[in-house]
PDB file of N, CA and C in Angstrom:
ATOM      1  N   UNK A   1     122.516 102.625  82.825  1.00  0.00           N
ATOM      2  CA  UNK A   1     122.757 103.833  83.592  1.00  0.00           C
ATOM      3  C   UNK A   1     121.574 104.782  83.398  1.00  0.00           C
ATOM      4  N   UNK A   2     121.399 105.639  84.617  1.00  0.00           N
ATOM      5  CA  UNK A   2     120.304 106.173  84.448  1.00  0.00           C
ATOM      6  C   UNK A   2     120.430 107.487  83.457  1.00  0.00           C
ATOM      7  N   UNK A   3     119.528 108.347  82.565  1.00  0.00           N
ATOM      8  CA  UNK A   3     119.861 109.174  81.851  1.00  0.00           C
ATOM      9  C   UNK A   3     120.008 110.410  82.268  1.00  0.00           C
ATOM     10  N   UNK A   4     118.968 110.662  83.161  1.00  0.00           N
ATOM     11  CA  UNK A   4     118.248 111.618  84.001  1.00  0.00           C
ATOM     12  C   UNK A   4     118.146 111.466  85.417  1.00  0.00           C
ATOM     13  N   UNK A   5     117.848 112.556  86.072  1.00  0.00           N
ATOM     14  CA  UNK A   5     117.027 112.662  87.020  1.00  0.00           C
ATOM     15  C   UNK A   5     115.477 112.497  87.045  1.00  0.00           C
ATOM     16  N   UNK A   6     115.086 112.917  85.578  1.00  0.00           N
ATOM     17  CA  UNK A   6     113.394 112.921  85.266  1.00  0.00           C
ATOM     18  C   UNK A   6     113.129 111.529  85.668  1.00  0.00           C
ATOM     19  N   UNK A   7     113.800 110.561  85.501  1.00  0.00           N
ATOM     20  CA  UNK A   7     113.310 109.164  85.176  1.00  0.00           C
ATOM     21  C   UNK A   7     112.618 108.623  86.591  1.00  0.00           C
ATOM     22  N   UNK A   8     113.616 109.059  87.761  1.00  0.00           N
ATOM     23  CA  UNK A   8     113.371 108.870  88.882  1.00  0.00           C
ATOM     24  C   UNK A   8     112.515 109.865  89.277  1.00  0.00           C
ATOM     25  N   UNK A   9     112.109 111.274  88.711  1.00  0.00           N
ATOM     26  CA  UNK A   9     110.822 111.381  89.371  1.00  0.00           C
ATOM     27  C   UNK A   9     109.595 111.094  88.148  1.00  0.00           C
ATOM     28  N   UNK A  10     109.745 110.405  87.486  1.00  0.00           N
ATOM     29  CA  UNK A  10     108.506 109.437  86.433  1.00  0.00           C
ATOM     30  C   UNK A  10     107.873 108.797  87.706  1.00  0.00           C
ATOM     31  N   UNK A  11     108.742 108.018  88.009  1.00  0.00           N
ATOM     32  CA  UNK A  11     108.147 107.111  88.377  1.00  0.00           C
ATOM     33  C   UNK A  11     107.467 107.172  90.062  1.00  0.00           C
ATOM     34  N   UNK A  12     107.377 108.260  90.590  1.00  0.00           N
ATOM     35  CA  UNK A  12     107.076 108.270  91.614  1.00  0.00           C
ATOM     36  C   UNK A  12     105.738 108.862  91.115  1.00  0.00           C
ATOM     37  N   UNK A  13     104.721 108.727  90.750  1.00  0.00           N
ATOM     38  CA  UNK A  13     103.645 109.259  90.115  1.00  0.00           C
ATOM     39  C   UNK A  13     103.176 110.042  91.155  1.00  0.00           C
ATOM     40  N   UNK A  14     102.956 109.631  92.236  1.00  0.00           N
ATOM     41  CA  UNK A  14     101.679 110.001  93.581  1.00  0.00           C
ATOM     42  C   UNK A  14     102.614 111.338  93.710  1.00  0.00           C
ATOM     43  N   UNK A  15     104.247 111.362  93.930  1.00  0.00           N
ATOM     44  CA  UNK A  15     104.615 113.144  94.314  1.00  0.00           C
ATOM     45  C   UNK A  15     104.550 113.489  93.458  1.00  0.00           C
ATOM     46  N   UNK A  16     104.592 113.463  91.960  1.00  0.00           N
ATOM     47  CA  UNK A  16     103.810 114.526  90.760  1.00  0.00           C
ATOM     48  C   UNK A  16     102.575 115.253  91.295  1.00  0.00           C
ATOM     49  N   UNK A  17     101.866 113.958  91.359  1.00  0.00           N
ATOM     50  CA  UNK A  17     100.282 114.404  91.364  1.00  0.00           C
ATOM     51  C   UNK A  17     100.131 115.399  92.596  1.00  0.00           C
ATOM     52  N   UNK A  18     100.712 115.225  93.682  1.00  0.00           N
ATOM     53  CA  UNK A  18     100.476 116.162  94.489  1.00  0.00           C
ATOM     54  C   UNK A  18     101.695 117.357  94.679  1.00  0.00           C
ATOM     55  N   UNK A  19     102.607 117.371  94.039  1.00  0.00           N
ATOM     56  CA  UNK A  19     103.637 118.511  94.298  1.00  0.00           C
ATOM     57  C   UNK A  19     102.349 119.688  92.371  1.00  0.00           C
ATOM     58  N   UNK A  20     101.950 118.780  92.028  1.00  0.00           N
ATOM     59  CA  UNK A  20     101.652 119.557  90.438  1.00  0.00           C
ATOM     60  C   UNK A  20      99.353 119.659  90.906  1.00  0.00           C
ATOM     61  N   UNK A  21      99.080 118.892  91.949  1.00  0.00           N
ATOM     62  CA  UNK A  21      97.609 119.011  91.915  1.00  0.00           C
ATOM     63  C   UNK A  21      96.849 118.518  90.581  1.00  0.00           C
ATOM     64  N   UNK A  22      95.485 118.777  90.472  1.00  0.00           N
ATOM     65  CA  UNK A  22      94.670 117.725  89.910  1.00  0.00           C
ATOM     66  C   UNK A  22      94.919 118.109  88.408  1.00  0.00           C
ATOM     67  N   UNK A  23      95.282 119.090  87.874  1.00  0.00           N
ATOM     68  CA  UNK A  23      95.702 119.477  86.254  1.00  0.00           C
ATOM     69  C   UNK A  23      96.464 119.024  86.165  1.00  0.00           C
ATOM     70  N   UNK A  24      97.423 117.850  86.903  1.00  0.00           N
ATOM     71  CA  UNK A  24      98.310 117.047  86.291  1.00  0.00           C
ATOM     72  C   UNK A  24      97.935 116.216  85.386  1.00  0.00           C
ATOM     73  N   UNK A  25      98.816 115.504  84.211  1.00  0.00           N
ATOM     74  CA  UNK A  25      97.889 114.776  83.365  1.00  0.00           C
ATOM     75  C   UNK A  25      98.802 113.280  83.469  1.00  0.00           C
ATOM     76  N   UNK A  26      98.581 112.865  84.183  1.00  0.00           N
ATOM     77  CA  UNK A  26      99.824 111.388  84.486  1.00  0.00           C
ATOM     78  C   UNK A  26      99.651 110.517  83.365  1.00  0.00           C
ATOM     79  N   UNK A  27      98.566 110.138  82.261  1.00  0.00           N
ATOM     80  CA  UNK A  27      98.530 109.802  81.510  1.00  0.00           C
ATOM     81  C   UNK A  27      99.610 110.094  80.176  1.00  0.00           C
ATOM     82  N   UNK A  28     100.257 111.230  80.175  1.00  0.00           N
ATOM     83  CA  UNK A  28     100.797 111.823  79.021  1.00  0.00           C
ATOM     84  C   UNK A  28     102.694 111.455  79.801  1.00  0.00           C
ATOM     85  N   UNK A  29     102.971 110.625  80.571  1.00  0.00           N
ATOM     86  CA  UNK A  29     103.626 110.152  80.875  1.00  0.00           C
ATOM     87  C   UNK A  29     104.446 108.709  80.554  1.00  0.00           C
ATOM     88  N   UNK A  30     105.204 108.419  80.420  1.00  0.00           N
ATOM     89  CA  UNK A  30     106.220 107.263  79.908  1.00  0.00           C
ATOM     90  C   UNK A  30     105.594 106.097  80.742  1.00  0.00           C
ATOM     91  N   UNK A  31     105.045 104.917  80.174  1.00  0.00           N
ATOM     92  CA  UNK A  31     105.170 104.232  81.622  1.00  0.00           C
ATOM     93  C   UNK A  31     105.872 102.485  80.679  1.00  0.00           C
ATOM     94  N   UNK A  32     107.113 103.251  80.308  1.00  0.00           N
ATOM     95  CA  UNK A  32     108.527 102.036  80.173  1.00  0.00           C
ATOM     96  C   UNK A  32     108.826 100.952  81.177  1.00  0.00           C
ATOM     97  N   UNK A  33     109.213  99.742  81.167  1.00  0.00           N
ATOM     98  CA  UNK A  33     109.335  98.906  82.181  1.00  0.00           C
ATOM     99  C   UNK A  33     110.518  99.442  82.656  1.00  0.00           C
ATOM    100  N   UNK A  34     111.775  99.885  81.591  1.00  0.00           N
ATOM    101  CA  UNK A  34     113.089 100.375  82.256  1.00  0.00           C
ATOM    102  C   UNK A  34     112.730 101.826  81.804  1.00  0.00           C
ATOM    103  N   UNK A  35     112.571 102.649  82.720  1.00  0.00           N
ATOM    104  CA  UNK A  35     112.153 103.929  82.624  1.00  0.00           C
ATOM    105  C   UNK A  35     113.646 104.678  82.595  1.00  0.00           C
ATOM    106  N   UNK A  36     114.650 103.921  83.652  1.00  0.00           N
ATOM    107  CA  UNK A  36     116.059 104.726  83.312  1.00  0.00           C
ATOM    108  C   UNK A  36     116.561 105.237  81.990  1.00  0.00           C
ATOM    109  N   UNK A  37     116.156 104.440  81.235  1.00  0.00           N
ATOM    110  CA  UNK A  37     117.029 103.834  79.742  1.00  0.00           C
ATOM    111  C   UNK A  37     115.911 105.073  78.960  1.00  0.00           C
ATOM    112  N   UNK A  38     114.974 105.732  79.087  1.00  0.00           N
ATOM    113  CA  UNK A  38     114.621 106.597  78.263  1.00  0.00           C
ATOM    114  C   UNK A  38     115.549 107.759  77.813  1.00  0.00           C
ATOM    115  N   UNK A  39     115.601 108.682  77.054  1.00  0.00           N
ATOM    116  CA  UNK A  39     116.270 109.965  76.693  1.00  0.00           C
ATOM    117  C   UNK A  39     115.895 110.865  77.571  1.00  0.00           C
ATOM    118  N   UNK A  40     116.687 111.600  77.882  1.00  0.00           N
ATOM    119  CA  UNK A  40     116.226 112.895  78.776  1.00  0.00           C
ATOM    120  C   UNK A  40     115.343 113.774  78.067  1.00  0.00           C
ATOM    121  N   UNK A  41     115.512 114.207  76.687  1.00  0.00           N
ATOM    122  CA  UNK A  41     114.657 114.645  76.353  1.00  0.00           C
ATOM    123  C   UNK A  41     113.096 114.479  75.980  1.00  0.00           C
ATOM    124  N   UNK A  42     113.254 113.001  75.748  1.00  0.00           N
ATOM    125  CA  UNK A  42     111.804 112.352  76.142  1.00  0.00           C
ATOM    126  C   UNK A  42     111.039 112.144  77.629  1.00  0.00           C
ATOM    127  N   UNK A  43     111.740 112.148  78.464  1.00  0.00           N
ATOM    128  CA  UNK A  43     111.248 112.454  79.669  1.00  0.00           C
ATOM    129  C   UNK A  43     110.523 113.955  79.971  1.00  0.00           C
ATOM    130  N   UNK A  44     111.736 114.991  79.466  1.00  0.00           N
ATOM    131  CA  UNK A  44     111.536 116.101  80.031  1.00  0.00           C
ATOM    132  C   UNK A  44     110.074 116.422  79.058  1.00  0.00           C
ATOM    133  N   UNK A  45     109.696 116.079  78.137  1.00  0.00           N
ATOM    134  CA  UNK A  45     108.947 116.840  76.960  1.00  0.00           C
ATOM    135  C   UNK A  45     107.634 115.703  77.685  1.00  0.00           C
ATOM    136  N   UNK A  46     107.731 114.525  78.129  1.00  0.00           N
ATOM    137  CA  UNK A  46     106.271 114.273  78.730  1.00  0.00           C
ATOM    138  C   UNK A  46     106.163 114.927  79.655  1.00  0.00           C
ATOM    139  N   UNK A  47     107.341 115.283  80.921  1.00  0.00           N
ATOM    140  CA  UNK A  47     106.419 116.014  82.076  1.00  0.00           C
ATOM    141  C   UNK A  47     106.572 117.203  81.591  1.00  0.00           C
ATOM    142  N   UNK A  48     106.334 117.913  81.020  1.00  0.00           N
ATOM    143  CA  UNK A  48     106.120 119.005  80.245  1.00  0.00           C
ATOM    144  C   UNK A  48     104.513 119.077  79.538  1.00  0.00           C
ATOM    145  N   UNK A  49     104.669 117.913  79.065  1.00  0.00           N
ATOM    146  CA  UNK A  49     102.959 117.751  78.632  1.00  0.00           C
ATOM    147  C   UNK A  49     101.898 117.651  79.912  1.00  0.00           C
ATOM    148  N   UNK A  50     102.634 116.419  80.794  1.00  0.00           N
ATOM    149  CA  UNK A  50     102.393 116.332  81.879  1.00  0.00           C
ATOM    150  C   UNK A  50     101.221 117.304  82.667  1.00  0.00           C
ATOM    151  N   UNK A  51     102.141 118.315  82.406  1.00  0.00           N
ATOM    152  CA  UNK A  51     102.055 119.692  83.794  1.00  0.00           C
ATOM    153  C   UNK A  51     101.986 120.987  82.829  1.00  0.00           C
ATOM    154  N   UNK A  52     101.767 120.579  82.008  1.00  0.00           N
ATOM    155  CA  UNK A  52     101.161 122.496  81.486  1.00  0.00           C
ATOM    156  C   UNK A  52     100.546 123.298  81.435  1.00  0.00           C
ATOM    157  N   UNK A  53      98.833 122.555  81.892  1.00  0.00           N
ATOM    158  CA  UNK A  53      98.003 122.778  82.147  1.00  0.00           C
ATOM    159  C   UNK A  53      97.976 123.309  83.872  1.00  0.00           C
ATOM    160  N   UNK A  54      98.906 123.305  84.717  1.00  0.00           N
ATOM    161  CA  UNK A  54      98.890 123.454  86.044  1.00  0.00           C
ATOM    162  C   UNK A  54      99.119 124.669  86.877  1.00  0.00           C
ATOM    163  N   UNK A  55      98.884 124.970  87.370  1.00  0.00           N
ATOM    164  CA  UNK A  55      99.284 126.452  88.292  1.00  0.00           C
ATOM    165  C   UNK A  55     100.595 126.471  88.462  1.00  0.00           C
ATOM    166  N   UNK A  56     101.427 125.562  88.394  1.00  0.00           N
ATOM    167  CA  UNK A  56     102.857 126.028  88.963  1.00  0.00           C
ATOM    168  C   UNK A  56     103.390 125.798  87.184  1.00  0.00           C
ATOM    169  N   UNK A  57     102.875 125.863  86.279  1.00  0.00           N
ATOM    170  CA  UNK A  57     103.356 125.680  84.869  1.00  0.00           C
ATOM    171  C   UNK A  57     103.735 124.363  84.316  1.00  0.00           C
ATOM    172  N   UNK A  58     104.492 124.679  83.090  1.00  0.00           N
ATOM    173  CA  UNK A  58     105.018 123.157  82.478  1.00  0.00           C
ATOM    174  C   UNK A  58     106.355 122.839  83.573  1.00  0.00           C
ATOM    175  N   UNK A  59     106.444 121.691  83.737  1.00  0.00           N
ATOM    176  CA  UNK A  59     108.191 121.257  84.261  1.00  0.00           C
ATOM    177  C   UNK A  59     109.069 122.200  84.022  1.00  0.00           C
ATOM    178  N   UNK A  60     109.793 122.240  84.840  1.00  0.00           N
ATOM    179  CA  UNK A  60     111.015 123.072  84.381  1.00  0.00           C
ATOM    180  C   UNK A  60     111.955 122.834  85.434  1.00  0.00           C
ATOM    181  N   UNK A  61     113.277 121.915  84.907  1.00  0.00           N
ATOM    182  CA  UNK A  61     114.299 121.894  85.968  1.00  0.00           C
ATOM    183  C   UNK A  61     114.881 122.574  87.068  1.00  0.00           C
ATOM    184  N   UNK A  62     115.228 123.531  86.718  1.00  0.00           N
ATOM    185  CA  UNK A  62     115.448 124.604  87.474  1.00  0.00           C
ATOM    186  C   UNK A  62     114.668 124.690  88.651  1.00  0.00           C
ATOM    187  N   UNK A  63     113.568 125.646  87.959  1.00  0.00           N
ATOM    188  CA  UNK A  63     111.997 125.723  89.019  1.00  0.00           C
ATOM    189  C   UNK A  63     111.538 124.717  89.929  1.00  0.00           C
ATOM    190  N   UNK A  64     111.296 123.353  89.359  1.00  0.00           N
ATOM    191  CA  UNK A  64     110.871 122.396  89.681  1.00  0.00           C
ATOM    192  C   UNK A  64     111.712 120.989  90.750  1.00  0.00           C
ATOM    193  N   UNK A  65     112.975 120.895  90.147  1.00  0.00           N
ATOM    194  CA  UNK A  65     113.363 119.581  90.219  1.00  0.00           C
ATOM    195  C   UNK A  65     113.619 119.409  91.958  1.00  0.00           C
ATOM    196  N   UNK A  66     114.004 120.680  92.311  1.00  0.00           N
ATOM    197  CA  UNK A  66     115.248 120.259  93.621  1.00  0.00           C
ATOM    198  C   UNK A  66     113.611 120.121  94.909  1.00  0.00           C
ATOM    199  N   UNK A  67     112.280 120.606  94.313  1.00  0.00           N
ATOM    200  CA  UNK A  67     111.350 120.710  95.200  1.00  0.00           C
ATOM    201  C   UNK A  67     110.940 119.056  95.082  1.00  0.00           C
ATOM    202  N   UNK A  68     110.719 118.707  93.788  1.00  0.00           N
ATOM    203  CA  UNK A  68     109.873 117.292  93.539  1.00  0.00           C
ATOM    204  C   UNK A  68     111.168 115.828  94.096  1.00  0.00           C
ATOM    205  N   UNK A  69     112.538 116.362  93.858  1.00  0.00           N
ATOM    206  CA  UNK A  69     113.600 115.464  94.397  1.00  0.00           C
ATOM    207  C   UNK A  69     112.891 115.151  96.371  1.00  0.00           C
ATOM    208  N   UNK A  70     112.723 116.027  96.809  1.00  0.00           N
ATOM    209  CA  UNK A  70     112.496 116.375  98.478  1.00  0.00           C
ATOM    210  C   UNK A  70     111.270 115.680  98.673  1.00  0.00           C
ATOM    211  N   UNK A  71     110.065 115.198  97.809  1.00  0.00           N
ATOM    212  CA  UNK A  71     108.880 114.780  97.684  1.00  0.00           C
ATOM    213  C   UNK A  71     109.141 113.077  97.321  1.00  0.00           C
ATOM    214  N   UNK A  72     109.875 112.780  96.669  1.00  0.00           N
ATOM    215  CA  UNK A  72     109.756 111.811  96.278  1.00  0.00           C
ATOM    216  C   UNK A  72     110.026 110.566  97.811  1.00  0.00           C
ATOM    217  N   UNK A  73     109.169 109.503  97.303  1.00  0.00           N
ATOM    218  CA  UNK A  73     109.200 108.104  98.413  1.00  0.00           C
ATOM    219  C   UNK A  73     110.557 107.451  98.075  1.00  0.00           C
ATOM    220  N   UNK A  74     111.452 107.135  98.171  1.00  0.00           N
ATOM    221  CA  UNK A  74     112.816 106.333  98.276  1.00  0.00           C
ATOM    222  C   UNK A  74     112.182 105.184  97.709  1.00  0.00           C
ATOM    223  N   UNK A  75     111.291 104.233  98.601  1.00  0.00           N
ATOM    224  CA  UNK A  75     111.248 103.301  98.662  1.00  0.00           C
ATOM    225  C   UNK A  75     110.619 103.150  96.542  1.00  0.00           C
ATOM    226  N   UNK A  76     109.321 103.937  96.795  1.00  0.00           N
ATOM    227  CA  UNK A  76     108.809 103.837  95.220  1.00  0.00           C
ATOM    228  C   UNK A  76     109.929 103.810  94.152  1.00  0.00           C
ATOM    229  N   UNK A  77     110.920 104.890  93.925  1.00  0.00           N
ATOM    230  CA  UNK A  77     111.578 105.022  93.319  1.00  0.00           C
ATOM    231  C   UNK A  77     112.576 103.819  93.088  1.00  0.00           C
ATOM    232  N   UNK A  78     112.997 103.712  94.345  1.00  0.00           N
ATOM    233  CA  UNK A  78     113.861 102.214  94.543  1.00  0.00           C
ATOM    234  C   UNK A  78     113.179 101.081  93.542  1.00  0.00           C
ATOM    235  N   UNK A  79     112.435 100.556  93.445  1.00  0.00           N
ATOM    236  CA  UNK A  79     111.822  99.751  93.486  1.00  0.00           C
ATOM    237  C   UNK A  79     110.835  99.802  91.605  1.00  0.00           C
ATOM    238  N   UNK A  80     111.315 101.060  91.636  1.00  0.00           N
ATOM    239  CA  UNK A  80     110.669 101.270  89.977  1.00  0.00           C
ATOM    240  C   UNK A  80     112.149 101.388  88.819  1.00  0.00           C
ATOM    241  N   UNK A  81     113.203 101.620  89.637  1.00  0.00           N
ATOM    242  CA  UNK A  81     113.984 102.390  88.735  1.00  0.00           C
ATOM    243  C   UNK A  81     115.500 101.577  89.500  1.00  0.00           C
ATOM    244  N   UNK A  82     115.658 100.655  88.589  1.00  0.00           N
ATOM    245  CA  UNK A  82     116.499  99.364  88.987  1.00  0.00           C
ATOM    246  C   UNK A  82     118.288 100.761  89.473  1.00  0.00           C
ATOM    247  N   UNK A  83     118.745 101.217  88.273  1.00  0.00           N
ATOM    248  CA  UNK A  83     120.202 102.135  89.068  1.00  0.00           C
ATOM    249  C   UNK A  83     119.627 102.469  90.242  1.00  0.00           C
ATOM    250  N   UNK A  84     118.642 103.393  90.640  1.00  0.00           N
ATOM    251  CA  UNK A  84     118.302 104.049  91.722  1.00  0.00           C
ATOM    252  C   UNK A  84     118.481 103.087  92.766  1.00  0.00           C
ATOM    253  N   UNK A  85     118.291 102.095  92.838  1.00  0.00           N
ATOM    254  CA  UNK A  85     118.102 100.917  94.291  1.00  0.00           C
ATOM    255  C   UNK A  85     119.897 100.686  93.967  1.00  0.00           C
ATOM    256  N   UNK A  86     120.467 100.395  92.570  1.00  0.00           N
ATOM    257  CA  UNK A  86     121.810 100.081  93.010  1.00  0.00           C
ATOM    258  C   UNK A  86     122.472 101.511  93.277  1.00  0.00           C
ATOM    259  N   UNK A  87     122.334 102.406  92.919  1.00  0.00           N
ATOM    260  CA  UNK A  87     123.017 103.436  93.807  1.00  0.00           C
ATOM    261  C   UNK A  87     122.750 103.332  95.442  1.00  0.00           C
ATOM    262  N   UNK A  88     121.399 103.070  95.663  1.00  0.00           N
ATOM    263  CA  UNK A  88     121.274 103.137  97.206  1.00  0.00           C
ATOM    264  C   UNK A  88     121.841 102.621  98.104  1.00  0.00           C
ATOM    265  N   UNK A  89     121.984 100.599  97.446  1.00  0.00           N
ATOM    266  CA  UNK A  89     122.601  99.451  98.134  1.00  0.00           C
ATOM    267  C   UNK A  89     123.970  99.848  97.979  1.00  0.00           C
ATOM    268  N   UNK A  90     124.611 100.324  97.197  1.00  0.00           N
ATOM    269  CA  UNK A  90     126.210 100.646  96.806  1.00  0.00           C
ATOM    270  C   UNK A  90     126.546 101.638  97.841  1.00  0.00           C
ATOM    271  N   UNK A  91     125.576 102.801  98.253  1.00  0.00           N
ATOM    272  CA  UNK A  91     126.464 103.651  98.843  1.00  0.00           C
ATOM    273  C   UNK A  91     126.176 103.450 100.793  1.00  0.00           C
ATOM    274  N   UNK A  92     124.790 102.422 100.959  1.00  0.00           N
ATOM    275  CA  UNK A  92     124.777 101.940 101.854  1.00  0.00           C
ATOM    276  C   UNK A  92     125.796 100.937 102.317  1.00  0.00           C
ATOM    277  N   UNK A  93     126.661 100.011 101.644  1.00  0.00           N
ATOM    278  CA  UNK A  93     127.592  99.210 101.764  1.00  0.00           C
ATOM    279  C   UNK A  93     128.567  99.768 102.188  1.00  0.00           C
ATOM    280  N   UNK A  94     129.056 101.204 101.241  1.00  0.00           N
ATOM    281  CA  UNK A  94     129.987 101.636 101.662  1.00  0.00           C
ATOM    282  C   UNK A  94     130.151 102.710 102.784  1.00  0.00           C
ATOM    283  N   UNK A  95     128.672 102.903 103.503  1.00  0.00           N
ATOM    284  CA  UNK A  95     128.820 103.525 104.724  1.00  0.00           C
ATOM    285  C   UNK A  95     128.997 102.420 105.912  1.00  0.00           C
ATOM    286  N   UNK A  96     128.599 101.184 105.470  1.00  0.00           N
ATOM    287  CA  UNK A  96     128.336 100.203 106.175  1.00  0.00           C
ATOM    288  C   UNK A  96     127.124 100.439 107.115  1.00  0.00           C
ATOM    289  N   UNK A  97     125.776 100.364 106.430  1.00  0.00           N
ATOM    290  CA  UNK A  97     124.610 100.598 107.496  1.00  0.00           C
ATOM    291  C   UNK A  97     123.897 100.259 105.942  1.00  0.00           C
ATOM    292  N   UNK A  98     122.268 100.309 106.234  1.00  0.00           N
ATOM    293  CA  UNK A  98     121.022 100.092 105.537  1.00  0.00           C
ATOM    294  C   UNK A  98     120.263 101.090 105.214  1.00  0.00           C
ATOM    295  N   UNK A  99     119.849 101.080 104.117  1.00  0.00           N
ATOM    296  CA  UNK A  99     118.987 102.446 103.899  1.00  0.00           C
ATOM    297  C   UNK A  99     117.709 101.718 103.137  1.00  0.00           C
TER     298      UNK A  99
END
């Protein structure tokens, strides 16, 4: 199960880099094969390292999350972050259509 929300935007690297610009530091980032399965607080404290250096500041849920959620690629995320694709296929089934 996933821990976070952070996990799913880990892994979309490219909307970091451009919702946070070039003082992002993507290096100081998790890069876990199951990125779900990290702690939230280990997530939150890399993109925190992440992005501190940046004009819009360190991470911060609040501030941050509901803008970088709207940025993120489906498909990347899908495809990095194994719950995320079964939430997708699960709730596509049960609309009966494809996403």
């Amino acid at each position: 199960m996933v821990q976070s929300v952070e996990a799913w935007l880990v892994v979309d690297r490219a909307a970091l880099r451009n919702f946070y610009g070039a003082e992002f530091i993507e290096s100081a980032l998790p890069t876990h094969a199951s990125i779900e399965t990290i702690p939230t607080k280990n997530l939150g404290s890399a993109l925190e390292r992440a992005t501190r250096n940046t004009s819009k500041g360190p991470y911060h849920k609040i501030r941050h999350c509901s803008a970088l959620l709207k940025r993120l690629d489906h498909t990347v995320v899908r495809s990095g972050a194994s719950y995320c694709e079964r939430l997708f296929t699960t709730l596509a089934a049960q609309m009966g259509t494809t996403i």
